[in-house]
C-alpha atoms as a PDB file:
ATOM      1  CA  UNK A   1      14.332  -1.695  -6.541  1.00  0.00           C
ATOM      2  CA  UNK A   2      17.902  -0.254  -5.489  1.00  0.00           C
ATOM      3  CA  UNK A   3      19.449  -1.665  -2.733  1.00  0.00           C
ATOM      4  CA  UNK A   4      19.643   0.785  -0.195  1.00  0.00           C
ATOM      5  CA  UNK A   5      15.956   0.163  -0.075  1.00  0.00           C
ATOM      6  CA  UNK A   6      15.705  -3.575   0.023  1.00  0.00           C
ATOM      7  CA  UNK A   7      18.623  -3.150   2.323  1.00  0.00           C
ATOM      8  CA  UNK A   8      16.223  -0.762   4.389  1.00  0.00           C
ATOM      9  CA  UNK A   9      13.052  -3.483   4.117  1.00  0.00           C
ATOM     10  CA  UNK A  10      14.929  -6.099   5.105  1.00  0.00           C
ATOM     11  CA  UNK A  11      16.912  -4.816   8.017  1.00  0.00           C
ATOM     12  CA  UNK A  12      13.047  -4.263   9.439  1.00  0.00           C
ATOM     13  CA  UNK A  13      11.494  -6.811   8.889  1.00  0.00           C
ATOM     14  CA  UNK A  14      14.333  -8.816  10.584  1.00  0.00           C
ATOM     15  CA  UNK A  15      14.508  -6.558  13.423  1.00  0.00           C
ATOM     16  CA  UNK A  16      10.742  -7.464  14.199  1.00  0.00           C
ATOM     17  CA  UNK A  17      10.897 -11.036  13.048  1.00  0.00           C
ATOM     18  CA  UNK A  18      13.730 -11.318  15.934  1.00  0.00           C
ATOM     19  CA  UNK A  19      10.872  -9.549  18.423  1.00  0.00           C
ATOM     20  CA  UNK A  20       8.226 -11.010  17.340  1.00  0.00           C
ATOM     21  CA  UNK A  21       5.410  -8.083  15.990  1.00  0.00           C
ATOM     22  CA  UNK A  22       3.223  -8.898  18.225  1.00  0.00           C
ATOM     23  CA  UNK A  23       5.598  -8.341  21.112  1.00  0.00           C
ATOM     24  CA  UNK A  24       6.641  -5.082  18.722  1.00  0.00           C
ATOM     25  CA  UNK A  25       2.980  -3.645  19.297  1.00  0.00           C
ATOM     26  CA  UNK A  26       2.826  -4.197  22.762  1.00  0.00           C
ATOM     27  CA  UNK A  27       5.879  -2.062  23.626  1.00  0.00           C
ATOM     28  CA  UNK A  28       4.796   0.449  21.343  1.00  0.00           C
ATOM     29  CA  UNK A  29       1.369   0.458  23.267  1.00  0.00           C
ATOM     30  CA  UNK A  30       3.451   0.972  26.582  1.00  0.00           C
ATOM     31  CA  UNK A  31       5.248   3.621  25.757  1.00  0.00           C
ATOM     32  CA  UNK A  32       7.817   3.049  23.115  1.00  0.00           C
ATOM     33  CA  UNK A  33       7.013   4.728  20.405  1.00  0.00           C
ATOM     34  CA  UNK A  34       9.863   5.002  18.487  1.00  0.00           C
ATOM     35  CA  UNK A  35       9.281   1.113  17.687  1.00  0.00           C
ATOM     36  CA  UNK A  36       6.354   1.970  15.201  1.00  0.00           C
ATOM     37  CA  UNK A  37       8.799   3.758  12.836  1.00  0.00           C
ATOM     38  CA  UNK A  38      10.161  -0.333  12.059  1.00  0.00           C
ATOM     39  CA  UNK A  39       6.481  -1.049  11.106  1.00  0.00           C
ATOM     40  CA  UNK A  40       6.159   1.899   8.999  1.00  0.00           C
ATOM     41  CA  UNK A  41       9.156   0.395   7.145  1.00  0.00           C
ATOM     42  CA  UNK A  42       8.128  -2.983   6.951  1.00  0.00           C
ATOM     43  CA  UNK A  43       4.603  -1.896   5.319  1.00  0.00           C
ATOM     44  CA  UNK A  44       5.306   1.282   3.325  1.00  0.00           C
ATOM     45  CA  UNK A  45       6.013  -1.083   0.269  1.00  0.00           C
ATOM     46  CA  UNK A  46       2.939  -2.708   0.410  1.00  0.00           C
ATOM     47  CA  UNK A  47       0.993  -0.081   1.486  1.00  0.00           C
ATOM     48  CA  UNK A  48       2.307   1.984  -1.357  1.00  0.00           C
ATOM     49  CA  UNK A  49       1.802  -0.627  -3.958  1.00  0.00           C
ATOM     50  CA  UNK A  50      -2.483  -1.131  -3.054  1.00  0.00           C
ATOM     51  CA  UNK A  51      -3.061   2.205  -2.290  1.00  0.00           C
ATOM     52  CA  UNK A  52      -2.014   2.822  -6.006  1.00  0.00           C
ATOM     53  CA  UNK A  53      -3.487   0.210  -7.618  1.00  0.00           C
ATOM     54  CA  UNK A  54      -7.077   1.736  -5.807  1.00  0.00           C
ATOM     55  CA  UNK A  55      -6.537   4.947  -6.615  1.00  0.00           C
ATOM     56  CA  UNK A  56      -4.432   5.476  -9.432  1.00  0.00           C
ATOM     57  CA  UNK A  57      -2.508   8.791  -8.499  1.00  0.00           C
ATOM     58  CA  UNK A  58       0.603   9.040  -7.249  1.00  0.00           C
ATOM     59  CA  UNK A  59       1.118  12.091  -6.399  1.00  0.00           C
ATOM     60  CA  UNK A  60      -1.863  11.359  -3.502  1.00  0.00           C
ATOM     61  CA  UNK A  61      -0.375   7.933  -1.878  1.00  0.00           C
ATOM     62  CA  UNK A  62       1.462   9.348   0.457  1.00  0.00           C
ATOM     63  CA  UNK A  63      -0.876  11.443   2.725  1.00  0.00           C
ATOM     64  CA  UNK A  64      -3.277   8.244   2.245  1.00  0.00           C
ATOM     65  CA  UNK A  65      -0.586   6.191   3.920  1.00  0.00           C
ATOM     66  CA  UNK A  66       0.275   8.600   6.227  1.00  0.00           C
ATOM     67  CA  UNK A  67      -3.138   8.621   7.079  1.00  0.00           C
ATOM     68  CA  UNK A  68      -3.395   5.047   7.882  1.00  0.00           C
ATOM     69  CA  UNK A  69      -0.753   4.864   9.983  1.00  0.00           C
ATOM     70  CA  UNK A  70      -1.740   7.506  12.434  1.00  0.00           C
ATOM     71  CA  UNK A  71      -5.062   5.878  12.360  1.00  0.00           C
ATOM     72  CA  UNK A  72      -3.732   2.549  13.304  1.00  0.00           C
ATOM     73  CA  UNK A  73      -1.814   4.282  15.922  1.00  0.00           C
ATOM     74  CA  UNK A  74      -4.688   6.086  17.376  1.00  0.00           C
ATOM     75  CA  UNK A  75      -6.796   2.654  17.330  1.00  0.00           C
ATOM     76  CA  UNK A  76      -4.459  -0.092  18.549  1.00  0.00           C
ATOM     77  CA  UNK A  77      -6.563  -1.214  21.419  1.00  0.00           C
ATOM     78  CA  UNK A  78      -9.261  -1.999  17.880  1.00  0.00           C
ATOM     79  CA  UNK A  79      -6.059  -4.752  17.020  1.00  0.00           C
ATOM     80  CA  UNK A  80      -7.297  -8.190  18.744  1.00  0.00           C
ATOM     81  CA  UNK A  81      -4.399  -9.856  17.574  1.00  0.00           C
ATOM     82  CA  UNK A  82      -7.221 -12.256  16.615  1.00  0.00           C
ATOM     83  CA  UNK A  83      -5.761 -11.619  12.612  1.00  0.00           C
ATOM     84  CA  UNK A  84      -2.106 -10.192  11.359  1.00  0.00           C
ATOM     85  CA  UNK A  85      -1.294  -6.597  12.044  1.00  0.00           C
ATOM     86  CA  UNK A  86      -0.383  -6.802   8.314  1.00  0.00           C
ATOM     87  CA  UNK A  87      -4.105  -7.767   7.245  1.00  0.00           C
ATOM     88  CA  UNK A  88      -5.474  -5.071   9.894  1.00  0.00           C
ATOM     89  CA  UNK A  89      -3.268  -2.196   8.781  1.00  0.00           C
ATOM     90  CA  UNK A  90      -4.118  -3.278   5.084  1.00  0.00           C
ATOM     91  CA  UNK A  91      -7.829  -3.038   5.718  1.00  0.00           C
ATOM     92  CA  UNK A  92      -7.556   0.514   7.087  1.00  0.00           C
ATOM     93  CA  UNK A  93      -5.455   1.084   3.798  1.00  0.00           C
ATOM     94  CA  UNK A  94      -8.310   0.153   1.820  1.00  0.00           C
ATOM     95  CA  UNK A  95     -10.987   2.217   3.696  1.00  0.00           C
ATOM     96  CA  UNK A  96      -8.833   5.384   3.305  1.00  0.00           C
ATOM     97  CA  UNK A  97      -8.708   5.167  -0.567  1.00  0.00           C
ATOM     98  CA  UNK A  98     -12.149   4.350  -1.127  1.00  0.00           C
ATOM     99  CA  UNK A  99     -12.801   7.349   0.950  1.00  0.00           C
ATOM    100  CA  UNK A 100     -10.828   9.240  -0.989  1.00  0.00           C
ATOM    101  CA  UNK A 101     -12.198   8.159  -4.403  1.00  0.00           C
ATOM    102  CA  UNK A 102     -15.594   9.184  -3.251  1.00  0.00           C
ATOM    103  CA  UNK A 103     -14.331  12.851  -1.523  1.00  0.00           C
ATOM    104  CA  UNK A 104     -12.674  13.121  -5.045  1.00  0.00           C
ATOM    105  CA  UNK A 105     -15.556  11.957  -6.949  1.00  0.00           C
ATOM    106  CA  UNK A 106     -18.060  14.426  -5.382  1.00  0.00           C
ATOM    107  CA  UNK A 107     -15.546  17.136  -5.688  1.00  0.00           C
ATOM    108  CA  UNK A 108     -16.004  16.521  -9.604  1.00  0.00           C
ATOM    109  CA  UNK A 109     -19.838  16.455  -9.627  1.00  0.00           C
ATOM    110  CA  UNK A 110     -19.951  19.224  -7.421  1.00  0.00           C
ATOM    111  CA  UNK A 111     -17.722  21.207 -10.088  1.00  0.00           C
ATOM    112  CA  UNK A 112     -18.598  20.165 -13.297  1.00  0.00           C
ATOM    113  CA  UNK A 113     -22.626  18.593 -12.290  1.00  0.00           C
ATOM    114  CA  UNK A 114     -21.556  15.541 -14.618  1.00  0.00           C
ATOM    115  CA  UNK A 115     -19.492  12.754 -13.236  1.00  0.00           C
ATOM    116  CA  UNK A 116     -17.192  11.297 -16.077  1.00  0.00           C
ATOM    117  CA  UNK A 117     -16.112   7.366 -15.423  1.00  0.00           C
ATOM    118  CA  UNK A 118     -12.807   7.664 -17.532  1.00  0.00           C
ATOM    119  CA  UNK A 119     -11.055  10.598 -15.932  1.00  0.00           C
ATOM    120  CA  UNK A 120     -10.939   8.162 -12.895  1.00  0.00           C
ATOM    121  CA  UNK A 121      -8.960   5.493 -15.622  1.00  0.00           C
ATOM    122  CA  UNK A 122      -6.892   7.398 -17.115  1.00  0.00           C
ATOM    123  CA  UNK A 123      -2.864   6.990 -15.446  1.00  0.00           C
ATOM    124  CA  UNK A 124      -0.908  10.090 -14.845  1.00  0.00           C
ATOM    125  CA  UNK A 125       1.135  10.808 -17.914  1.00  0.00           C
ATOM    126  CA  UNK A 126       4.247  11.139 -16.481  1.00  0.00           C
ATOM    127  CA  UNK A 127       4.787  10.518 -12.418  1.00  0.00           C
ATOM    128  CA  UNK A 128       8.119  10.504 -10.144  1.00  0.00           C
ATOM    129  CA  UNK A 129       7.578   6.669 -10.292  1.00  0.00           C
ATOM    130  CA  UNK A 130       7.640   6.959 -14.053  1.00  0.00           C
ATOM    131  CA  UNK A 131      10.906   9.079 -14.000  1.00  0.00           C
ATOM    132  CA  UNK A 132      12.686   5.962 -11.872  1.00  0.00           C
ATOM    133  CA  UNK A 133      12.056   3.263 -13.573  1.00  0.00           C
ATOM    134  CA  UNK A 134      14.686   3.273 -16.956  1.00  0.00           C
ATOM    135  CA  UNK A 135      14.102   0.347 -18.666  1.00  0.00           C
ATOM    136  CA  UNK A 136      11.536   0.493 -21.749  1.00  0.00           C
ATOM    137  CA  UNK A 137      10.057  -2.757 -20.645  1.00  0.00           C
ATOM    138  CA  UNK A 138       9.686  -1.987 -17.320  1.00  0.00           C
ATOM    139  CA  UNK A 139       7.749   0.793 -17.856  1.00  0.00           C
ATOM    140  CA  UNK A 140       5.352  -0.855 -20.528  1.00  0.00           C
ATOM    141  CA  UNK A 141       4.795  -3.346 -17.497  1.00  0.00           C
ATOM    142  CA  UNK A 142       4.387  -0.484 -15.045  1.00  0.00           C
ATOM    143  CA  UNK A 143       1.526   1.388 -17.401  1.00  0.00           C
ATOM    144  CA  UNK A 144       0.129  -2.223 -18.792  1.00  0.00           C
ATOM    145  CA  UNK A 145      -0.438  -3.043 -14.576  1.00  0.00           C
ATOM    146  CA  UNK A 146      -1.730   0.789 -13.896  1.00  0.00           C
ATOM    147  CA  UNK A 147      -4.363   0.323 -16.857  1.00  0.00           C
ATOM    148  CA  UNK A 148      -5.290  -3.065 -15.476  1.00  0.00           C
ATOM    149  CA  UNK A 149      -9.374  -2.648 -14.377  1.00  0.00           C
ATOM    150  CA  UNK A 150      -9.604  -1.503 -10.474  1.00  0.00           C
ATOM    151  CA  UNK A 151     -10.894  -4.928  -9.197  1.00  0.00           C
ATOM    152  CA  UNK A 152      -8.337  -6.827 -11.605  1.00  0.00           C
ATOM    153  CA  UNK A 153      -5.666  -4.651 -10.436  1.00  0.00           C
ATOM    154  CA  UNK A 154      -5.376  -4.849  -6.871  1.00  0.00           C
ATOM    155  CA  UNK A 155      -5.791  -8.561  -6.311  1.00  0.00           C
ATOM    156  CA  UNK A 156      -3.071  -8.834  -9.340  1.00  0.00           C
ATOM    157  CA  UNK A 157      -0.957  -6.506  -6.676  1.00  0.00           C
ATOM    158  CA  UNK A 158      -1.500  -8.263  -3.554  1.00  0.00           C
ATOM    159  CA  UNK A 159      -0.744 -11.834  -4.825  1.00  0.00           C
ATOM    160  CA  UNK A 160       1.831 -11.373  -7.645  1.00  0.00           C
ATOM    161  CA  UNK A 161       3.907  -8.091  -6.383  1.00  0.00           C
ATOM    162  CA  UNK A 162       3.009  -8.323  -2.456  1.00  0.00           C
ATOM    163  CA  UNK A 163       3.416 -12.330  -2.662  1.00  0.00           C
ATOM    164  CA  UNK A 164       0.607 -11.712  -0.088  1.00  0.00           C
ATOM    165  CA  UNK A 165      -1.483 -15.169   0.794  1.00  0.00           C
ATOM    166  CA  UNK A 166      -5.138 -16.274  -0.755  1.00  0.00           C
ATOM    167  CA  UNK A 167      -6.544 -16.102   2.873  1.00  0.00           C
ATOM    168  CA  UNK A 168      -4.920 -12.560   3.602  1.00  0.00           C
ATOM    169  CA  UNK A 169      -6.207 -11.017   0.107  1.00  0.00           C
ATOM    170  CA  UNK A 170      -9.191 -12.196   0.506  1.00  0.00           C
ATOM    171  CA  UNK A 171      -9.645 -10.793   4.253  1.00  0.00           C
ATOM    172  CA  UNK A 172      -8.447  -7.596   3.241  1.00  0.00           C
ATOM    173  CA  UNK A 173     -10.959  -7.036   0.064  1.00  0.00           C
ATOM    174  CA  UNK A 174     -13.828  -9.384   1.619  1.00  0.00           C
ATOM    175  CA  UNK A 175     -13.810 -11.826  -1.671  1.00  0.00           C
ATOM    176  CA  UNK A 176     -14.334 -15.281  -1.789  1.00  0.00           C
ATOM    177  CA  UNK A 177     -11.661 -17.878  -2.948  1.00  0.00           C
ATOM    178  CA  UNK A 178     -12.909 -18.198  -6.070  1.00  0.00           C
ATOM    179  CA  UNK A 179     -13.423 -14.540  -6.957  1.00  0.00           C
ATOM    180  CA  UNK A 180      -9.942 -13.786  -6.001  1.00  0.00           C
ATOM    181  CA  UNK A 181      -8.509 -17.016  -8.821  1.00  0.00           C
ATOM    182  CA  UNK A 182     -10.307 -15.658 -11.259  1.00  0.00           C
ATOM    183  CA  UNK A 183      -9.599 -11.928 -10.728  1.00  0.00           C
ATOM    184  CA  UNK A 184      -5.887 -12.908 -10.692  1.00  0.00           C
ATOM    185  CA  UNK A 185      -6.442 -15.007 -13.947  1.00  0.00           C
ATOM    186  CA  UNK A 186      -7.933 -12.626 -15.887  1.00  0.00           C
ATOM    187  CA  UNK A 187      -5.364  -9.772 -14.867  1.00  0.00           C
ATOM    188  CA  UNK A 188      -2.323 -12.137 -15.624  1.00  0.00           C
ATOM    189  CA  UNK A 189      -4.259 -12.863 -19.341  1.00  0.00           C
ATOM    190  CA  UNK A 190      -4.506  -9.087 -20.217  1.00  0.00           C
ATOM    191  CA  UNK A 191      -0.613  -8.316 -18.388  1.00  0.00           C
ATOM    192  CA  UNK A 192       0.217 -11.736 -20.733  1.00  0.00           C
ATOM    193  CA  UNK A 193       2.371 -14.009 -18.715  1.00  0.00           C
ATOM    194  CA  UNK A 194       5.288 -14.141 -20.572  1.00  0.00           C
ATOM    195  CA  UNK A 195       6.142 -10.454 -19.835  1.00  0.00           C
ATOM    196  CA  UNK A 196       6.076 -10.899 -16.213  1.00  0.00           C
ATOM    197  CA  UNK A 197       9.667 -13.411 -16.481  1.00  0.00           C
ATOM    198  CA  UNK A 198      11.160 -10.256 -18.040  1.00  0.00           C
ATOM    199  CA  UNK A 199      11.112  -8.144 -14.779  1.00  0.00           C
ATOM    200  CA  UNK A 200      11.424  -8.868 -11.423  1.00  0.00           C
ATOM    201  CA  UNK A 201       8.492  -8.484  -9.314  1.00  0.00           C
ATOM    202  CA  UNK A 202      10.367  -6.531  -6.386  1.00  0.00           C
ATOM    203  CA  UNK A 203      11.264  -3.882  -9.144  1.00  0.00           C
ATOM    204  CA  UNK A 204       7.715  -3.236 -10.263  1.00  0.00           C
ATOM    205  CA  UNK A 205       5.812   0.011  -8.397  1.00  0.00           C
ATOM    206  CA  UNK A 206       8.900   0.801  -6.014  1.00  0.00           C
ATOM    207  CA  UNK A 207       8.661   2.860  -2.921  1.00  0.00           C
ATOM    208  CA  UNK A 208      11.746   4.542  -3.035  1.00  0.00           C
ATOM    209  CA  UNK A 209      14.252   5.512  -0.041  1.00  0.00           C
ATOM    210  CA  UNK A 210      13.599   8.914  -0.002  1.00  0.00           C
ATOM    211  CA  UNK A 211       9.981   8.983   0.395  1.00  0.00           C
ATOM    212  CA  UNK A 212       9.713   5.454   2.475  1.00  0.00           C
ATOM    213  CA  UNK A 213      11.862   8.160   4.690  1.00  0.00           C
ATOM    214  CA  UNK A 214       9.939  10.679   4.332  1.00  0.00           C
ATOM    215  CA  UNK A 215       6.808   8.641   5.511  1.00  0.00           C
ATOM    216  CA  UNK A 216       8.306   7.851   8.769  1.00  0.00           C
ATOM    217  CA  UNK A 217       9.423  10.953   9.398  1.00  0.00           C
ATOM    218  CA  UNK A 218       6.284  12.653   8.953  1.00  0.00           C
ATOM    219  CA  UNK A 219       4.306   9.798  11.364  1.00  0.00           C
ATOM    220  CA  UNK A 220       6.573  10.085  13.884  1.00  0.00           C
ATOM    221  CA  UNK A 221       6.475  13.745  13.797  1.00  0.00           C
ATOM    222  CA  UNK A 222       3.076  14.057  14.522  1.00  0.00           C
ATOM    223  CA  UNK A 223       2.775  10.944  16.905  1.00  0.00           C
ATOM    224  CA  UNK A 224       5.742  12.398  19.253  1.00  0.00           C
ATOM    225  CA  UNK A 225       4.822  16.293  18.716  1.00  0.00           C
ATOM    226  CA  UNK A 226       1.040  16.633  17.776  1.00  0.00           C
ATOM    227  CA  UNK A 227      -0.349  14.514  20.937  1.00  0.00           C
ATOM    228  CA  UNK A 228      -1.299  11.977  19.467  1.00  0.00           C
ATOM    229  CA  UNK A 229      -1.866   8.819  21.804  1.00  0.00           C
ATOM    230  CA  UNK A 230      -2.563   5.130  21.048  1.00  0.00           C
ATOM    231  CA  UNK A 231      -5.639   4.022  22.155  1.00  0.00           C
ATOM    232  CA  UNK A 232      -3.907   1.458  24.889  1.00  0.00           C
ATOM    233  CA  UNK A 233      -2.618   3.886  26.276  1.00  0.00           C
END
């Protein structure tokens, strides 16, 4: 990952670790709204990273995250504070590309009247993430990861690239303990161990500057501009 962008990460994440999140929401739900641009910051590398490994297209990630935030924006009052607003905002993550799988899977038996498995599989053949990342390694990592199976894939993600916990992983995909150990085994046996040491794990799936910046903008945009209200307000 350049630095500008762990630069960019890091600057928000201390700027709400110095708040507190929690306190973060709550002035965002009275009024100050230009606060939920740091959370869009903070998450858009995670977010990025899942909603890929779900759906496998690049070129749709964004509008699914985009999505998701507005969503959590327009349902705040739904946040108890009784989990993390990182778990929360994940889960709504999740919802929006299952949703999309199955829009785009009846969009393909509504065309074609046959529904074929392996177009879903099947990695873009070259992406803009694909045109970033240099290094021949790297990108056998990057395609070896994309071709992982679906339910291999995104716990791989969450724990290994995320660094996310057990307890949060398995809140987020609703999978016991066990299921997630063994997902996670078997997707570090096929991605062979030994290749991860050759990489660093903040450089794999990137969310780069320019479209982290690109996310906010467009949130913000329609959160200031389109009406759209938080729910505790």
């Amino acid at each position: 990952m350049s630095s500008d962008v762990q630069l960019q990460h890091q600057q928000a994440k201390e700027l709400i670790e110095l708040s507190n999140e929690d306190e973060i929401l709550k002035r965002i739900a009275e009024g100050e709204k230009d606060l939920y641009a740091l959370l869009i910051r903070k998450y858009n590398q995670r977010l990025y990273r899942i909603a890929l490994s779900i759906i496998n297209n690049d070129s749709e990630v964004e509008d699914i995250m985009q999505t998701t935030y507005i969503k959590a924006y327009e349902n705040l009052n739904r946040f108890k504070f009784q989990s993390s607003f990182s778990t929360w905002i994940t889960r709504i993550l999740i919802n929006e590309s299952l949703m999309y799988l199955k829009k785009r899977e009846q969009i393909v038996i509504k065309k074609s009247g046959i529904f074929f498995p392996e177009f879903f599989q099947q990695p873009p053949v070259q992406t803009p993430l694909m045109k970033v990342i240099n290094s021949e390694l790297k990108t056998l990592l990057e395609l070896s990861i994309r071709n992982l199976p679906d339910k291999y894939r995104i716990v791989f993600i969450m724990r290994e690239l995320e660094n996310m916990s057990v307890l949060e992983t398995m809140e987020c995909l609703g999978l016991s303990k066990t299921n997630i150990k063994v997902r996670l085994n078997r997707a570090k046996a096929i991605l062979r161990d030994k290749l991860k040491d050759y990489v660093k794990e903040d450089e794999l799936l990137p969310f780069y500057k320019p479209r982290c910046n690109r996310i906010v903008d467009h949130v913000m945009e329609k959160i200031k501009e389109s009406g759209v209200k938080s729910s505790f307000q």
